[in-house]
N, C-alpha and C. Protein backbone atom coordinates (compact mmCIF):
# COMPACT_ATOMS: atom_id res chain seq x y z
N UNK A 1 111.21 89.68 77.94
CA UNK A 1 109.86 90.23 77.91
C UNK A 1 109.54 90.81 79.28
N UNK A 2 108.89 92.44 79.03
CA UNK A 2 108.65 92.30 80.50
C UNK A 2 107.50 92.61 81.16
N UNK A 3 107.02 91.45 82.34
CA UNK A 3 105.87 91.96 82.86
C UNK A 3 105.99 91.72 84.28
N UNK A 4 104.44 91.70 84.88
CA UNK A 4 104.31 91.33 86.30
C UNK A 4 103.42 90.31 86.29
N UNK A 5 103.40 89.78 87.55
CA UNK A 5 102.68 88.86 87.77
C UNK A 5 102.28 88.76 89.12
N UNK A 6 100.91 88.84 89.76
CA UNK A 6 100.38 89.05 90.79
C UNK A 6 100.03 87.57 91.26
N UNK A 7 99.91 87.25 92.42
CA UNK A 7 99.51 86.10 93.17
C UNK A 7 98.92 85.83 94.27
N UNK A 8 98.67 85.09 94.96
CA UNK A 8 98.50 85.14 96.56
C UNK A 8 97.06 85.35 97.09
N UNK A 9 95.99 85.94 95.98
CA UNK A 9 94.53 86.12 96.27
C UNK A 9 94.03 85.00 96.55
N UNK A 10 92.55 85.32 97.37
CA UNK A 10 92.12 84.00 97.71
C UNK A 10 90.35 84.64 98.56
N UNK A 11 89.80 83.43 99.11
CA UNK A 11 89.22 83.76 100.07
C UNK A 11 89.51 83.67 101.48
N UNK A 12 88.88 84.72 101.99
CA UNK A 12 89.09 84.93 103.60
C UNK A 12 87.92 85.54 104.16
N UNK A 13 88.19 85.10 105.58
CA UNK A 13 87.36 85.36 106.31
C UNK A 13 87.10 87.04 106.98
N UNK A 14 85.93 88.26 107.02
CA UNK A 14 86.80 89.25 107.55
C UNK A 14 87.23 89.11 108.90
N UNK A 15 88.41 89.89 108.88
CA UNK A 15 89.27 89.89 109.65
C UNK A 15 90.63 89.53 109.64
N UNK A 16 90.61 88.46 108.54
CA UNK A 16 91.60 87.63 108.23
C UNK A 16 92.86 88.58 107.09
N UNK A 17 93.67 87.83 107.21
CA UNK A 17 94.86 88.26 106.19
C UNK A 17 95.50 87.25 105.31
N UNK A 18 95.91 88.08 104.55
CA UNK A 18 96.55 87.63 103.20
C UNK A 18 97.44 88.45 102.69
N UNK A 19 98.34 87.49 102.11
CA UNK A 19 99.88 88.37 101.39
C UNK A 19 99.63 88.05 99.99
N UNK A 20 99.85 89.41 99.04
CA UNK A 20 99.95 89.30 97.92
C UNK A 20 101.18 89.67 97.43
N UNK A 21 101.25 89.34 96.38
CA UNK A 21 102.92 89.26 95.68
C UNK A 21 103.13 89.79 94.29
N UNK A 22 103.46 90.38 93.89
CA UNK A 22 103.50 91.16 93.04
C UNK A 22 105.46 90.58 92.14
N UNK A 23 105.55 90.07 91.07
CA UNK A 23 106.88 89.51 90.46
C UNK A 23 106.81 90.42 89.31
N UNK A 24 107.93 90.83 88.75
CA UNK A 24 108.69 91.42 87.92
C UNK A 24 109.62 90.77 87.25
N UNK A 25 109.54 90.86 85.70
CA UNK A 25 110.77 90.33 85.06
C UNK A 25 110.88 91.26 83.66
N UNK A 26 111.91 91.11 83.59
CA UNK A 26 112.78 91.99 82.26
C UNK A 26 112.62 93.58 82.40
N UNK A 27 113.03 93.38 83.65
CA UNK A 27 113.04 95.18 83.86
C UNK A 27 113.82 95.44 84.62
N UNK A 28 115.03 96.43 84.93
CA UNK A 28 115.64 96.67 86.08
C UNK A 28 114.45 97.40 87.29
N UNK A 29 114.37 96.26 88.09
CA UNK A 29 112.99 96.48 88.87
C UNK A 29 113.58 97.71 90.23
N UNK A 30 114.90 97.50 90.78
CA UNK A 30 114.84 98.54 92.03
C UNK A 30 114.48 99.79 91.50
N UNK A 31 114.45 100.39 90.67
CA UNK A 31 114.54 102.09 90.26
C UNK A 31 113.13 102.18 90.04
N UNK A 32 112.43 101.30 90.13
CA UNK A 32 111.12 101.85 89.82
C UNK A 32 110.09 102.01 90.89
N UNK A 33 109.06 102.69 90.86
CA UNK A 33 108.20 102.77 92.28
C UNK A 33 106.93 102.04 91.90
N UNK A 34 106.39 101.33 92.36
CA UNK A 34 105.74 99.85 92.56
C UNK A 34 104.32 100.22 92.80
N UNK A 35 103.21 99.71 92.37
CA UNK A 35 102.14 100.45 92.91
C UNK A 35 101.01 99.42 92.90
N UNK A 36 99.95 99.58 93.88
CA UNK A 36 98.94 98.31 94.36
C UNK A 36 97.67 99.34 93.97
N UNK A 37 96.59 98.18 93.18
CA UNK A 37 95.35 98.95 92.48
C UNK A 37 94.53 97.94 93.18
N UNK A 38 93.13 98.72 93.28
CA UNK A 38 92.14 97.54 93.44
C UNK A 38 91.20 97.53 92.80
N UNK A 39 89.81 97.21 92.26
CA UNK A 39 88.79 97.11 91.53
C UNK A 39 87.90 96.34 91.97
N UNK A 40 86.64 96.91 92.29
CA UNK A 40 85.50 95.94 92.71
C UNK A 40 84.38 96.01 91.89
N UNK A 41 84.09 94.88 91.64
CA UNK A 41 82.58 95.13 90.42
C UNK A 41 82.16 96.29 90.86
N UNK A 42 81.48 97.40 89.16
CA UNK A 42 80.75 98.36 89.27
C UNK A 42 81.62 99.41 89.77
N UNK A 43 82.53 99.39 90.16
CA UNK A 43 83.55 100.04 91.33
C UNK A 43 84.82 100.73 89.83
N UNK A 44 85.11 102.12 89.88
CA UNK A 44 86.59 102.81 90.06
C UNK A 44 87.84 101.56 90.16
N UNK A 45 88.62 101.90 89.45
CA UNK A 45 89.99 101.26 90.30
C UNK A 45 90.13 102.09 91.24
N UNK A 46 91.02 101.67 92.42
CA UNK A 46 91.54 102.70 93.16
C UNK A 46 92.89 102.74 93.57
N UNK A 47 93.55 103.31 94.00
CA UNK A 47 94.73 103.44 94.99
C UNK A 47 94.97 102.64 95.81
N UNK A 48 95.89 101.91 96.15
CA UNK A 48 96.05 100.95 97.23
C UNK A 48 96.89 101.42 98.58
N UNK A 49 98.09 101.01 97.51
CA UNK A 49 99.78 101.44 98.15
C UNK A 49 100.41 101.28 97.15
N UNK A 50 101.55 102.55 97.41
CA UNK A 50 102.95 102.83 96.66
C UNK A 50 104.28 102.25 97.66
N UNK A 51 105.11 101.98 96.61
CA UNK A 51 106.57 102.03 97.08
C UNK A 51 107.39 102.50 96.38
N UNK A 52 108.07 103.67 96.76
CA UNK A 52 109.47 103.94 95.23
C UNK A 52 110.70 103.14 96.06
N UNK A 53 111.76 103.50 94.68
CA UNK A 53 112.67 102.66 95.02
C UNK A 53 113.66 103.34 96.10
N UNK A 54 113.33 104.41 96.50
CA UNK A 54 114.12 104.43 97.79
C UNK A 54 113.26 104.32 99.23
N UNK A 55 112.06 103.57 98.77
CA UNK A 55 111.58 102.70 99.89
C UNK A 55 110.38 103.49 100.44
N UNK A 56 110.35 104.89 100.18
CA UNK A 56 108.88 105.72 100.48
C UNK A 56 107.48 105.03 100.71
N UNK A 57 106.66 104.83 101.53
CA UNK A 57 105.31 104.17 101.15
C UNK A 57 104.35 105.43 101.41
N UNK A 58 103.16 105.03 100.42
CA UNK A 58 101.98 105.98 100.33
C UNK A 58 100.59 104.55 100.91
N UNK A 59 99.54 105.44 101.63
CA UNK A 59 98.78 104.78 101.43
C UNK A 59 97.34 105.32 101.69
N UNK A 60 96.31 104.94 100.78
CA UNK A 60 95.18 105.93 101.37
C UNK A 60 94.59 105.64 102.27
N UNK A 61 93.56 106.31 103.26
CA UNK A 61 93.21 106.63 104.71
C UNK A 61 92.25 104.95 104.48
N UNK A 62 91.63 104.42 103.54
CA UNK A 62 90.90 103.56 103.42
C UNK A 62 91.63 102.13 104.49
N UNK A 63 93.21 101.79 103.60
CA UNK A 63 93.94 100.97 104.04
C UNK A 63 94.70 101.45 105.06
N UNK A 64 94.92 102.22 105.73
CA UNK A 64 95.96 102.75 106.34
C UNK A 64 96.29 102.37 107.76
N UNK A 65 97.11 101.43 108.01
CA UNK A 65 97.33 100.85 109.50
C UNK A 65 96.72 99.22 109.34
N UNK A 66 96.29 98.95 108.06
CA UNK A 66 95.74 97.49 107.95
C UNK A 66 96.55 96.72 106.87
N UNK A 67 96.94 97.99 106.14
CA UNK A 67 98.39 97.22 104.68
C UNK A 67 99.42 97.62 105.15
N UNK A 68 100.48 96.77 104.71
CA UNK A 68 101.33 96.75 104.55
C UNK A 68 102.57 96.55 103.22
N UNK A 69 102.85 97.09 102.49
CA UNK A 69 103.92 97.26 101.34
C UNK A 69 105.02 97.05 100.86
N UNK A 70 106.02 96.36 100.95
CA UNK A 70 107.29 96.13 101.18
C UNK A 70 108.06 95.64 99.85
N UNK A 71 108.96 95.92 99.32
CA UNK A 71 109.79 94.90 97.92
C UNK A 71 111.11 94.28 98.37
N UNK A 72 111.19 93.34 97.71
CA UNK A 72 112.87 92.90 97.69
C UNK A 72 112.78 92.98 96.44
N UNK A 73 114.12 93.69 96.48
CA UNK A 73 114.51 93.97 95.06
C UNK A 73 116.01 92.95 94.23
N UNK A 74 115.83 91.68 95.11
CA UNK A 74 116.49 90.91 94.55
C UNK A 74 115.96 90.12 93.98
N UNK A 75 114.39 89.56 94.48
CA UNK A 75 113.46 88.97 93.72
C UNK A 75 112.99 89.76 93.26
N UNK A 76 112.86 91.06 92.92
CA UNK A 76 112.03 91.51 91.65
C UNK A 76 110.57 91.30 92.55
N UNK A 77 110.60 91.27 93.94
CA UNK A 77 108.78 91.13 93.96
C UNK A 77 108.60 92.27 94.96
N UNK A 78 107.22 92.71 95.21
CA UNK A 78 106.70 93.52 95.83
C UNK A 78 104.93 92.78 96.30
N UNK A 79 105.38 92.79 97.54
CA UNK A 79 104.50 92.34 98.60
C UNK A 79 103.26 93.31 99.06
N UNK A 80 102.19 92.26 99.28
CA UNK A 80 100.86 93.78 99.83
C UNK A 80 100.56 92.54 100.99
N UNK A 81 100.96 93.04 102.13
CA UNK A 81 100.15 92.37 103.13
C UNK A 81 99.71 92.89 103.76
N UNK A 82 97.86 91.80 103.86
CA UNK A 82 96.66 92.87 104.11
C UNK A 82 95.99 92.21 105.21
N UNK A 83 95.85 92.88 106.52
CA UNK A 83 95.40 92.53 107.72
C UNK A 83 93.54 92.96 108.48
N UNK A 84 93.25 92.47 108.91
CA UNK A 84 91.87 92.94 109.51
C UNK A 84 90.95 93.11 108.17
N UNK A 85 91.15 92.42 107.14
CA UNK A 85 90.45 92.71 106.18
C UNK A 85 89.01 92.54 106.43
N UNK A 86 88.31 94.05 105.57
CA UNK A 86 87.30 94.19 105.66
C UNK A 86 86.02 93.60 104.33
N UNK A 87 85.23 93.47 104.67
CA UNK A 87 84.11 93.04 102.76
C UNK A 87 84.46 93.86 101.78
N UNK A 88 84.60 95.20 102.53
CA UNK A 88 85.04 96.22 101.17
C UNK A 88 86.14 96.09 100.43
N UNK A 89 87.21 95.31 101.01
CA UNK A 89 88.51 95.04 100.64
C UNK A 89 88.06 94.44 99.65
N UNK A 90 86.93 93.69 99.08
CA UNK A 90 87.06 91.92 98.10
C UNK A 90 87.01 92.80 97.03
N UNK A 91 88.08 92.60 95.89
CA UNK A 91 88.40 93.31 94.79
C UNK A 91 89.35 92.50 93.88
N UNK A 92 89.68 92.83 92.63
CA UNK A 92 90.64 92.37 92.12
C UNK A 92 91.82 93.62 92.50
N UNK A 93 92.77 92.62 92.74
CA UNK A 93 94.19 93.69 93.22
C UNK A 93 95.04 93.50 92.07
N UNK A 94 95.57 94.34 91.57
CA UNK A 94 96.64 94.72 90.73
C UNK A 94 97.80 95.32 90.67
N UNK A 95 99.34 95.13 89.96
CA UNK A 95 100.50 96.47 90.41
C UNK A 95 100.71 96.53 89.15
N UNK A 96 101.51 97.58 89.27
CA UNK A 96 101.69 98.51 88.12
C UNK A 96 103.15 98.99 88.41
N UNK A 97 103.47 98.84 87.17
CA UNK A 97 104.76 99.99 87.54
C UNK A 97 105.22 100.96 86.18
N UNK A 98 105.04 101.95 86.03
CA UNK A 98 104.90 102.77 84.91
C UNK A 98 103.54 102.60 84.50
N UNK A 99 103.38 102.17 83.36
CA UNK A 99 102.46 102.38 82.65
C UNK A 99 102.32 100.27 82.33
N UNK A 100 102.66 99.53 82.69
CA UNK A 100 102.62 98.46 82.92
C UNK A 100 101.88 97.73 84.16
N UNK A 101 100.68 96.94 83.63
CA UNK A 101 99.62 96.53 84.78
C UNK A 101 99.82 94.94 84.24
N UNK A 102 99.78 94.24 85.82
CA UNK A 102 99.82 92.82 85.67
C UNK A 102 97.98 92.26 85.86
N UNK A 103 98.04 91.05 85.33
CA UNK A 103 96.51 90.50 85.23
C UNK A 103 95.75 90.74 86.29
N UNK A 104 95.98 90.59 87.55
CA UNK A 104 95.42 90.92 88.75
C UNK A 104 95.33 89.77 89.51
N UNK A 105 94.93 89.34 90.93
CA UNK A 105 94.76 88.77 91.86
C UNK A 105 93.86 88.90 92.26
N UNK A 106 92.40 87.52 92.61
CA UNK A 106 91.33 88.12 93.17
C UNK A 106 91.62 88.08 94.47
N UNK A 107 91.03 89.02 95.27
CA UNK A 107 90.80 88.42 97.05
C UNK A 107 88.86 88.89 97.45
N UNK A 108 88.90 87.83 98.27
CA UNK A 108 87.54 88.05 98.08
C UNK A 108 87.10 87.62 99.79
N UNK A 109 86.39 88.58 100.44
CA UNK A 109 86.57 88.46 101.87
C UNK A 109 85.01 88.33 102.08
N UNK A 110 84.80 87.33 102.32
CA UNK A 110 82.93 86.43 102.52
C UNK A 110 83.09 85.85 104.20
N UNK A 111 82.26 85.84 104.59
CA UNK A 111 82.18 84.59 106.27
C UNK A 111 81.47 83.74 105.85
């Protein structure tokens, strides 16, 4: 069967960081390009970060210099680690790969 499975959300403080994790199963996962969503009540999904499988990253000007993106493609996982997080960050985070979206991860950034 194949899906994803997101993890690693939580609360934090801003400023603070957190790694999210993104798992894959029943898919040949390196060939595919990996992708991080976010959603905040009332809120668009949006764009996070990309990774294809020859390792390319995308990211929009929002996150840019504060995420970080990375996969091993022996675990089948793909990592979002997110630094200096801001209030605007608190969203449900999600990946995708094709047309396949995992349940999501909350992170939620309060003082």
């Amino acid at each position: 069967q194949v899906h994803l499975v997101e993890s690693g959300g939580g609360l934090v403080q801003p400023g603070g960081s957190l790694r999210l994790s993104c798992a894959a199963s029943g898919m040949i996962f390196s060939i595919y390009t990996v992708n991080w969503y976010r959603q905040a009540p009332g809120k668009e999904r949006e764009f996070v970060a990309s990774i294809t499988s020859g390792g390319s990253i995308n990211y929009p000007d929002s996150v840019k210099g504060r995420f970080t993106i990375s996969r091993d493609n022996a675990r089948k996982t793909v990592y979002l680690q997110m630094n200096s997080l801001k209030l605007e960050d608190a969203a449900v985070y999600y990946c995708r790969i094709s047309d396949l979206w995992g349940q999501g991860t909350q992170v939620t950034v309060s003082s």
